[in-house]
N, C-alpha and C. Protein backbone atom coordinates (compact mmCIF):
# COMPACT_ATOMS: atom_id res chain seq x y z
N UNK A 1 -12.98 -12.95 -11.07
CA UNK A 1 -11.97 -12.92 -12.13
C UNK A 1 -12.59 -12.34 -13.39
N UNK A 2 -12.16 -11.42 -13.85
CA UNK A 2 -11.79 -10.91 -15.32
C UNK A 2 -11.47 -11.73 -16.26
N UNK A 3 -12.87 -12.22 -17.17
CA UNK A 3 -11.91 -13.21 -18.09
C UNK A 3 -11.33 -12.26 -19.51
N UNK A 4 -10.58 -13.30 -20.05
CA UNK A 4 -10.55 -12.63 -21.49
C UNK A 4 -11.02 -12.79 -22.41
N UNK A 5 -11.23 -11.68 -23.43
CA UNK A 5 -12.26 -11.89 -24.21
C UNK A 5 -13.11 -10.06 -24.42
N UNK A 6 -12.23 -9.01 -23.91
CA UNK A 6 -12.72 -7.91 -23.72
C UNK A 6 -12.04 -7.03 -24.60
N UNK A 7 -12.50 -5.97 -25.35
CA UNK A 7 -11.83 -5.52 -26.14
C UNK A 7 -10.93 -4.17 -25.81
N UNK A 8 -10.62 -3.33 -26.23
CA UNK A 8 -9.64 -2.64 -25.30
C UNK A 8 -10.76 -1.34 -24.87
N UNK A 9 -11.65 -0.94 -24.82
CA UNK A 9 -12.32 -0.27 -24.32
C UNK A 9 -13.31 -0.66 -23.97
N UNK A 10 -13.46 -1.96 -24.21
CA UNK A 10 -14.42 -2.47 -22.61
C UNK A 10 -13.16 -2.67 -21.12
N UNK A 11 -11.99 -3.05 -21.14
CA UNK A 11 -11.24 -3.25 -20.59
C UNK A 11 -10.80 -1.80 -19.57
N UNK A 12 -11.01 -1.07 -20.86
CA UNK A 12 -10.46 0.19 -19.78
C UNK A 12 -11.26 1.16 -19.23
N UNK A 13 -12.59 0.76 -19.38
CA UNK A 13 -13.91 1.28 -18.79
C UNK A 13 -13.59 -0.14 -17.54
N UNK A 14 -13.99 -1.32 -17.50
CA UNK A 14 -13.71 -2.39 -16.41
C UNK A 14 -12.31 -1.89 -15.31
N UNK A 15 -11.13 -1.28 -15.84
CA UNK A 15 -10.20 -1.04 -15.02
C UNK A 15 -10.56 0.11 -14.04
N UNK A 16 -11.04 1.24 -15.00
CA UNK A 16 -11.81 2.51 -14.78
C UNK A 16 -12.79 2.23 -13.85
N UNK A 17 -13.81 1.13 -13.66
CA UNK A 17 -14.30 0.98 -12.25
C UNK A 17 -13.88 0.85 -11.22
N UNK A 18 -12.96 0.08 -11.62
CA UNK A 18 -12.17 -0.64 -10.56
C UNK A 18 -11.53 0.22 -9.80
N UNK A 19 -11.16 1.15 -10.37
CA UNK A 19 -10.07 1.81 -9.68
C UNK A 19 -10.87 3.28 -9.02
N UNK A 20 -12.21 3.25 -9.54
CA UNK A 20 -13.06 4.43 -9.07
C UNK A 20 -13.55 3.63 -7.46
N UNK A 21 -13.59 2.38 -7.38
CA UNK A 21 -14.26 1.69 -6.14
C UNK A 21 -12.96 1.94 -5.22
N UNK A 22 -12.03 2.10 -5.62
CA UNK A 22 -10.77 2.47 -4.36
C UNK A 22 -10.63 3.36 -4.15
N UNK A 23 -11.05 4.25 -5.16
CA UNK A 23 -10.42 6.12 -4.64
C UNK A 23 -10.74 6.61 -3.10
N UNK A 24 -11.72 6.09 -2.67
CA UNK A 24 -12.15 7.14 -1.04
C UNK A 24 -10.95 6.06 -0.31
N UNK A 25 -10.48 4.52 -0.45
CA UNK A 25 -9.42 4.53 0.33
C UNK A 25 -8.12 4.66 0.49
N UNK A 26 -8.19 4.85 -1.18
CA UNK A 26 -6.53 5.99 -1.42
C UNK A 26 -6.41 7.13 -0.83
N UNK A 27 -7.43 7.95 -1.51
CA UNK A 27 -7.13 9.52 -0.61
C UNK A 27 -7.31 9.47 0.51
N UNK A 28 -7.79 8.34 1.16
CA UNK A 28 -8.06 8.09 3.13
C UNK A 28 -6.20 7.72 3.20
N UNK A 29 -5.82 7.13 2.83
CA UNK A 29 -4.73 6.78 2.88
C UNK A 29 -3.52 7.63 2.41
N UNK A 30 -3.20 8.23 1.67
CA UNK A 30 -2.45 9.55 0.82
C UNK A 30 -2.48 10.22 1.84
N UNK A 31 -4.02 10.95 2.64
CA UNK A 31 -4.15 12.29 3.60
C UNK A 31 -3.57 12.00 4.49
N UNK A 32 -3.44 10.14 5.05
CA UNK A 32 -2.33 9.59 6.13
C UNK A 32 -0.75 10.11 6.12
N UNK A 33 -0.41 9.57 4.58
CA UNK A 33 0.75 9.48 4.49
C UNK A 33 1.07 10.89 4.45
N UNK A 34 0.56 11.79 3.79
CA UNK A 34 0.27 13.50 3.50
C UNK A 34 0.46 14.24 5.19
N UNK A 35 0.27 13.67 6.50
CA UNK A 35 0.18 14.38 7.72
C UNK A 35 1.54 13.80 8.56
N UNK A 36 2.14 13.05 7.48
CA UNK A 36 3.32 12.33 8.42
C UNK A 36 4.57 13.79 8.12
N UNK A 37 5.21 14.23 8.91
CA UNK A 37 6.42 14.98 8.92
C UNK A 37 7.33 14.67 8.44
N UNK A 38 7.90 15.60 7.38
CA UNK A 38 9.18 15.18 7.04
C UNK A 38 10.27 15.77 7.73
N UNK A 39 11.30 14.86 7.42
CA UNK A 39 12.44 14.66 8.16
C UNK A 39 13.30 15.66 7.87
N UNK A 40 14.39 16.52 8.18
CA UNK A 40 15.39 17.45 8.07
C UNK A 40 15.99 16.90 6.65
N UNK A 41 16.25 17.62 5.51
CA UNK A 41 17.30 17.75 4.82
C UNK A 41 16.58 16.88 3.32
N UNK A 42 15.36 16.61 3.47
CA UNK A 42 14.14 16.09 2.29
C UNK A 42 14.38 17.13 1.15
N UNK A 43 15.08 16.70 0.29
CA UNK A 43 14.76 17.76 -1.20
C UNK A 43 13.60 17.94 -1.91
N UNK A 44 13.02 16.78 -1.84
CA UNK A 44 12.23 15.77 -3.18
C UNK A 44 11.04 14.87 -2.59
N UNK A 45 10.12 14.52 -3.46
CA UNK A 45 10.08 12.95 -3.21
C UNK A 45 9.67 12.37 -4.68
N UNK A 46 8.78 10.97 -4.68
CA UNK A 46 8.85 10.50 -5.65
C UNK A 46 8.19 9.44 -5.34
N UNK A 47 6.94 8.90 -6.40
CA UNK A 47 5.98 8.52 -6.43
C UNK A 47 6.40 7.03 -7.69
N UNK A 48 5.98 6.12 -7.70
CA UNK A 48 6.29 4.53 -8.50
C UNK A 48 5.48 4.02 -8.71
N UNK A 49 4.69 3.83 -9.52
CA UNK A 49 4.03 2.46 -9.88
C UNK A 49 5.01 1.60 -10.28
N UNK A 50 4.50 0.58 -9.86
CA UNK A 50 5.06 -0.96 -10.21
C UNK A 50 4.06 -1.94 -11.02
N UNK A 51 3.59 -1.46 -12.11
CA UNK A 51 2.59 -2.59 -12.74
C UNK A 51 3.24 -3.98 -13.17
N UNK A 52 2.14 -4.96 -12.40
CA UNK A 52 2.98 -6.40 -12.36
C UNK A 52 2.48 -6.69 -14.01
N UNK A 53 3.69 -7.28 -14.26
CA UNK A 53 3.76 -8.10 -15.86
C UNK A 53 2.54 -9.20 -16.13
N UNK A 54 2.21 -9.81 -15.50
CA UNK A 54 1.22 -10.65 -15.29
C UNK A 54 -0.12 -10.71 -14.68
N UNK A 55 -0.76 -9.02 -14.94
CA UNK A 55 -2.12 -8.79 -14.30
C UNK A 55 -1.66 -8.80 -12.62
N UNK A 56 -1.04 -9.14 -11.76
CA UNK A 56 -1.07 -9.07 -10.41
C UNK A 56 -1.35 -7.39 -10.16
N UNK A 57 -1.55 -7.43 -8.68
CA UNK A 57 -1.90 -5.63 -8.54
C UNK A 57 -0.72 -5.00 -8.18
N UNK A 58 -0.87 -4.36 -8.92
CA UNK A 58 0.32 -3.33 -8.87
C UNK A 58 0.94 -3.10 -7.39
N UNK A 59 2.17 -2.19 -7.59
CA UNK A 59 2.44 -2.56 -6.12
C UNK A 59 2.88 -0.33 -6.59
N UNK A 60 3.09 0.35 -5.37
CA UNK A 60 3.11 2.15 -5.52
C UNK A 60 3.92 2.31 -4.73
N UNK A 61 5.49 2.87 -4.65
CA UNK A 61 6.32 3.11 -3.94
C UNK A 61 6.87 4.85 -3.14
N UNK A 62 6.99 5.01 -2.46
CA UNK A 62 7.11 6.56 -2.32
C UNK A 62 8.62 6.37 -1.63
N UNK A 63 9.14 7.60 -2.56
CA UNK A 63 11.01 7.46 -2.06
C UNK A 63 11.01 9.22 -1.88
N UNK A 64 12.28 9.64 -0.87
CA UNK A 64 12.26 10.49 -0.21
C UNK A 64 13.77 10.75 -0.18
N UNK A 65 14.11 11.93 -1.21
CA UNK A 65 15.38 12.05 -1.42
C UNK A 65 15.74 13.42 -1.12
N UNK A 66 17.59 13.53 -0.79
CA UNK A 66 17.76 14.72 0.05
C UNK A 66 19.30 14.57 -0.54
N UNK A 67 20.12 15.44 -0.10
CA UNK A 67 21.54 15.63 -0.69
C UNK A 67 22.48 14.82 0.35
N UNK A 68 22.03 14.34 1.31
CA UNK A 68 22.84 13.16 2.20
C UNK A 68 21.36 12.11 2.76
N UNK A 69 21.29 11.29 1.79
CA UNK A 69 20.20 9.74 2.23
C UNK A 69 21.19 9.03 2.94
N UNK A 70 20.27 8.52 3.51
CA UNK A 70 20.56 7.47 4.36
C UNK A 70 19.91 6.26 4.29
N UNK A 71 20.47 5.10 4.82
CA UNK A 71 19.48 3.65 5.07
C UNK A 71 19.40 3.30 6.03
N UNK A 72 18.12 3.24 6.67
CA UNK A 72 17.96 2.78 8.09
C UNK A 72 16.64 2.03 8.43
N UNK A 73 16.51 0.68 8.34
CA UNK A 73 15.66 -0.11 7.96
C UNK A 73 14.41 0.13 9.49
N UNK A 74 15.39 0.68 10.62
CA UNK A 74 14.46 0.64 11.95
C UNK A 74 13.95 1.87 11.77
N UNK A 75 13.97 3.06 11.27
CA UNK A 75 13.71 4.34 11.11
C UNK A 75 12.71 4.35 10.52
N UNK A 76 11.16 4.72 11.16
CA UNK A 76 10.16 4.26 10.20
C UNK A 76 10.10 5.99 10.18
N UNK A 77 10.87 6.96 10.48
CA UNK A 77 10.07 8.27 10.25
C UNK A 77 10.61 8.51 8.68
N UNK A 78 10.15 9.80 8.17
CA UNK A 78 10.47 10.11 6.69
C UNK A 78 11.71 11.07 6.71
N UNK A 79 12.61 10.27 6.17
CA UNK A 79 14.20 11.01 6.08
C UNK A 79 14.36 10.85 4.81
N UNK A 80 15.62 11.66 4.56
CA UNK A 80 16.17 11.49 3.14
C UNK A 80 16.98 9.92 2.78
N UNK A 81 16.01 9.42 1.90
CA UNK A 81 16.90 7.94 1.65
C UNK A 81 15.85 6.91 1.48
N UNK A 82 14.88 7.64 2.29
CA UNK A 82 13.32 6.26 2.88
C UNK A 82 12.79 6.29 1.60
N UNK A 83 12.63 4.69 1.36
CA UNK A 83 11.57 4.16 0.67
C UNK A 83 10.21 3.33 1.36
N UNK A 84 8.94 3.24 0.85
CA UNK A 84 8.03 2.98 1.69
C UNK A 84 7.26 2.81 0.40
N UNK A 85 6.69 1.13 0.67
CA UNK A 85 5.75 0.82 -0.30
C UNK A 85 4.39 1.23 0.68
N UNK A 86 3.58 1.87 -0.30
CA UNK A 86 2.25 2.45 -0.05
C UNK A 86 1.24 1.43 0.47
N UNK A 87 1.04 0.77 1.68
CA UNK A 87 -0.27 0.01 1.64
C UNK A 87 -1.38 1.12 1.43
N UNK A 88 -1.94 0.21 0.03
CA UNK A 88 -3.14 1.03 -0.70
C UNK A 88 -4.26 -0.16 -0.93
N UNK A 89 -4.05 -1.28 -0.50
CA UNK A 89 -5.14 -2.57 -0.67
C UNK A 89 -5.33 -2.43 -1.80
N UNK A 90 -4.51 -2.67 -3.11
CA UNK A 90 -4.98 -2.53 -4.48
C UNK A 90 -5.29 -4.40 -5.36
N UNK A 91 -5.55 -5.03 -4.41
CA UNK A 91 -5.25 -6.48 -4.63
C UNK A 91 -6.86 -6.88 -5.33
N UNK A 92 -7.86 -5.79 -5.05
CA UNK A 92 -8.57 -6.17 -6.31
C UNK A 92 -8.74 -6.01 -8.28
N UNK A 93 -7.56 -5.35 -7.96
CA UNK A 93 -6.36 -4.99 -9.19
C UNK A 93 -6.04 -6.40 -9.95
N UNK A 94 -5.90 -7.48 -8.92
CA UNK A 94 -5.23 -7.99 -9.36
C UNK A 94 -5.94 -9.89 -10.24
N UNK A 95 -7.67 -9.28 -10.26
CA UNK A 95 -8.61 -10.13 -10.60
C UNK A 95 -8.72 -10.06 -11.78
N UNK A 96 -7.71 -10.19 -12.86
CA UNK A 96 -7.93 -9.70 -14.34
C UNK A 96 -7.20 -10.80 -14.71
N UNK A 97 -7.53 -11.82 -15.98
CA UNK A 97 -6.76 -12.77 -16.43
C UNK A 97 -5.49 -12.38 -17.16
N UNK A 98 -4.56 -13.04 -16.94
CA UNK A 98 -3.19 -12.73 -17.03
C UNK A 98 -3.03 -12.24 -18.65
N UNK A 99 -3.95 -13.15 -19.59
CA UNK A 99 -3.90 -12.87 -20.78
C UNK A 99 -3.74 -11.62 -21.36
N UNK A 100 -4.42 -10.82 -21.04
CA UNK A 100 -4.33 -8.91 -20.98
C UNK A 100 -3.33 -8.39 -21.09
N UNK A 101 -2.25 -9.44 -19.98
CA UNK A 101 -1.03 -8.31 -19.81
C UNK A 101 0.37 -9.54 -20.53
N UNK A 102 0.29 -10.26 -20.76
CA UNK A 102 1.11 -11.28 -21.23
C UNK A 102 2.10 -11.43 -22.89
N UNK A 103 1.14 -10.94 -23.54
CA UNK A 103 1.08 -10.48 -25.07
C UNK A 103 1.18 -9.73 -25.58
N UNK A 104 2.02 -8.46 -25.30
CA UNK A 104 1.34 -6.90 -25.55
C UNK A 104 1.06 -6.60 -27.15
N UNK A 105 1.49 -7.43 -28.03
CA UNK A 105 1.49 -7.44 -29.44
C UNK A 105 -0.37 -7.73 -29.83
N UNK A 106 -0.56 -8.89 -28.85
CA UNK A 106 -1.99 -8.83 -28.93
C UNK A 106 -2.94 -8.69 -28.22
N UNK A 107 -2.47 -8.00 -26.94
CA UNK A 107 -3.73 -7.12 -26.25
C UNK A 107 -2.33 -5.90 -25.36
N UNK A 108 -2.54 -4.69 -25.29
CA UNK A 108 -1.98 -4.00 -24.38
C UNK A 108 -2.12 -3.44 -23.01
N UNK A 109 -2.27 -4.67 -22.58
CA UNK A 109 -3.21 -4.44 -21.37
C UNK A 109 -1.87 -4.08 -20.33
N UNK A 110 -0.21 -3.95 -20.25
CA UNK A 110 0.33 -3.11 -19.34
C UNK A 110 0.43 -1.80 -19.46
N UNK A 111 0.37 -1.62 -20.51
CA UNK A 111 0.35 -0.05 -21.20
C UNK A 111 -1.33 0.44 -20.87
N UNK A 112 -2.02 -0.21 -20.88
CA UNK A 112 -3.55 0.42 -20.54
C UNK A 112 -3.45 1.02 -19.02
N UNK A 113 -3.11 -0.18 -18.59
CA UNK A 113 -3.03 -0.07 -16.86
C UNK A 113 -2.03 1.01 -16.41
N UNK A 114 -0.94 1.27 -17.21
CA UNK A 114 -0.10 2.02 -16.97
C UNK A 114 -0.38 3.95 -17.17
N UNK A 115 -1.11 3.82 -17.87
CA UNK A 115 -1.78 5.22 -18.43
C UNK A 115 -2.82 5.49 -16.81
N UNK A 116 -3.60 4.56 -16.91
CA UNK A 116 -4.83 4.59 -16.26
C UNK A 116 -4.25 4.97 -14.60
N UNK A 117 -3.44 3.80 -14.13
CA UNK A 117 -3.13 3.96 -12.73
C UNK A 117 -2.25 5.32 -12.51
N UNK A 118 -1.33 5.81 -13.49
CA UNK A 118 -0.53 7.43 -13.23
C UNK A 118 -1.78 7.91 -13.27
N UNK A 119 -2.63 8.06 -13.74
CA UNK A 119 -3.70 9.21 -14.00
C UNK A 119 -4.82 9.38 -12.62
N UNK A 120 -4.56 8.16 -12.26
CA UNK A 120 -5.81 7.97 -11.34
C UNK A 120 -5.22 8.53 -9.98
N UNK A 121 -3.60 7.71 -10.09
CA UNK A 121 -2.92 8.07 -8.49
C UNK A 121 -2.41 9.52 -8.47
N UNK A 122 -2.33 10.10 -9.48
CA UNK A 122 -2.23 11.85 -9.49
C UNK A 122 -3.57 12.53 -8.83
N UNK A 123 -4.86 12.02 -9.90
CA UNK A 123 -5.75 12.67 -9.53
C UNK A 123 -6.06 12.40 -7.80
N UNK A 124 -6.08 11.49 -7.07
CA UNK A 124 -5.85 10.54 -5.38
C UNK A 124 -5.24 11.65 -5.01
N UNK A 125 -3.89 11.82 -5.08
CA UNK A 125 -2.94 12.62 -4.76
C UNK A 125 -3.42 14.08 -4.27
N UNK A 126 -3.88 14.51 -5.73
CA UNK A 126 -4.31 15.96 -5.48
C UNK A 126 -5.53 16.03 -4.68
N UNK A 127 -6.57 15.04 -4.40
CA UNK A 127 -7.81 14.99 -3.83
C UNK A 127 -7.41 14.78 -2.78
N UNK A 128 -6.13 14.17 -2.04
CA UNK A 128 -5.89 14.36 -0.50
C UNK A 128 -4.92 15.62 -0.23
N UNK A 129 -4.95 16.54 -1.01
CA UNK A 129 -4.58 17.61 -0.46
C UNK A 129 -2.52 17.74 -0.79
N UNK A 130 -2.60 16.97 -1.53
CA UNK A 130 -1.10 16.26 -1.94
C UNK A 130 -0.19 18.08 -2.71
N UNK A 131 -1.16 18.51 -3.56
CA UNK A 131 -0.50 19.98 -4.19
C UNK A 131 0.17 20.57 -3.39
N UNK A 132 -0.16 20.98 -1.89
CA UNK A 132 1.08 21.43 -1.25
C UNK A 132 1.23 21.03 -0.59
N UNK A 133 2.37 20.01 -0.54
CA UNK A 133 3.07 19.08 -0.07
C UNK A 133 4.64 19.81 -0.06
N UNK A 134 4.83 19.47 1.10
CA UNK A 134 6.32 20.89 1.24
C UNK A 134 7.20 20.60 0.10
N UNK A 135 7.65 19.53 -0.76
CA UNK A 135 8.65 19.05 -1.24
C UNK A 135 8.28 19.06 -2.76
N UNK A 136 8.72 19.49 -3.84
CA UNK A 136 8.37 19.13 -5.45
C UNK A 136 8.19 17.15 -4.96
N UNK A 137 7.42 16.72 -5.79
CA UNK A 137 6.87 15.27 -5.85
C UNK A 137 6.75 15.33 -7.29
N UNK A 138 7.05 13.97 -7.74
CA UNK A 138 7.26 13.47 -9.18
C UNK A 138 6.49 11.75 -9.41
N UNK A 139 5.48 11.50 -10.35
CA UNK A 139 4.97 10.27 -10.35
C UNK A 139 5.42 9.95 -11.60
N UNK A 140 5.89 8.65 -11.45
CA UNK A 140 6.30 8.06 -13.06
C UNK A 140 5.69 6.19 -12.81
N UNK A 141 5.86 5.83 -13.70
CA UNK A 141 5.91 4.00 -13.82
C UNK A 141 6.82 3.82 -14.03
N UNK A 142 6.89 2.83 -13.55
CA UNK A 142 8.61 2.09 -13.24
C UNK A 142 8.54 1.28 -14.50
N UNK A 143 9.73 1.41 -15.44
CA UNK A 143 9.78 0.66 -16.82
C UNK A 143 9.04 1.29 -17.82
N UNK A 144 8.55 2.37 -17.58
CA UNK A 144 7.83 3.20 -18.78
C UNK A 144 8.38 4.77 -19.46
N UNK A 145 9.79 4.92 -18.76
CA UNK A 145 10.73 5.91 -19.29
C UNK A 145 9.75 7.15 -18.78
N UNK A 146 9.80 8.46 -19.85
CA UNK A 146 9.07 9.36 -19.11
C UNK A 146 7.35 9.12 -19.17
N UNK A 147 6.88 7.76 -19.76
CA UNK A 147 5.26 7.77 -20.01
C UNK A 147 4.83 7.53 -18.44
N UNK A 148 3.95 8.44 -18.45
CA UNK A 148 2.52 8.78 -16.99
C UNK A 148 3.71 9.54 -16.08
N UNK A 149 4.45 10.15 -16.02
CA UNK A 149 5.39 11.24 -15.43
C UNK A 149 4.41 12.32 -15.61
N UNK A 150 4.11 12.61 -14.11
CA UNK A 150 3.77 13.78 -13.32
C UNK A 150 4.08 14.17 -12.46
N UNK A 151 4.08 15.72 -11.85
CA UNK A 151 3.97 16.47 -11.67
C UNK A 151 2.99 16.73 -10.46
N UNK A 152 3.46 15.88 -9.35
CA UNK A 152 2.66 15.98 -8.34
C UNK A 152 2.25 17.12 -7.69
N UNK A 153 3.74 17.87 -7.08
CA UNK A 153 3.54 19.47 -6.04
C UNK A 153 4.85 19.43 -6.53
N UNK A 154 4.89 21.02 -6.17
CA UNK A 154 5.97 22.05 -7.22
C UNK A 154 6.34 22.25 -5.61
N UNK A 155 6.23 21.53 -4.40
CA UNK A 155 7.08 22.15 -3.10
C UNK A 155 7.10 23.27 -2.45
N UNK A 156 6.98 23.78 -1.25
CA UNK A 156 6.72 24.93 -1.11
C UNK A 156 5.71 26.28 -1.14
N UNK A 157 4.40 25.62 -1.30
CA UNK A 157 3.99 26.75 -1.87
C UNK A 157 2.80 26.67 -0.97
């Protein structure tokens, strides 16, 4: 556990490790998800962080949109409509005292995490080969309007 008591750039050098000790099993994982086929009629896709309010580890969603989605909970292939939370084992994410993220007036620790994890899961992205990825891809945080919105693959190319 992460106690508190860290100032905001010891904190985001501490997150900054943290998240450097996962990268070889993100992009092991990304190059997975990166070799799966997409499905007929895929426009798009689209990339989520979910940073938990309370220090928990984030949770990364990938949605897969097309001009007729569908829902089909037995359909594990990638169609237009599928959502699919990323197992990325990010649960050592989630060893930081809640204090960090609880207060943002007096520590900004969702907004730290929020900068840090778009930046990190872009750079993942592009290190598994993610740039051409048949489909434009878009990464944002969920609850952060356009802040950490990128610009995954431009589709096609």
């Amino acid at each position: 556990m992460v106690p508190y008591g860290l100032n905001q750039e010891q904190f985001v050098s501490m997150y900054q490790r943290k998240l450097d000790r996962l990268s070889d099993q993100v992009i092991s994982a990304l190059r997975d998800l990166l070799a799966v086929p997409l499905g007929h009629g895929i426009d798009e896709a689209h990339l989520e962080v979910f940073p938990d309010d309370y220090g928990g580890a984030p949770s990364i969603w990938a949605y897969w949109r097309g001009k007729n989605n569908k829902v089909d909970h037995g359909d594990q292939s990638l169609f237009p409509g599928r959502s699919l939370e990323l197992d990325l084992d990010l649960r050592d994410l989630a060893e930081i005292d809640e204090q960090y993220f609880v207060e943002p007036d007096k520590f900004p620790g969702l907004q730290l995490t929020a900068d840090l994890l778009s930046r990190w899961l872009a750079e993942s992205w592009w290190k598994a080969g993610g740039w051409t990825y048949p489909v434009p891809v878009t990464l944002a945080v969920h609850d952060f309007g356009s802040y950490g919105w990128v610009q995954l693959s431009k589709g096609g190319t």
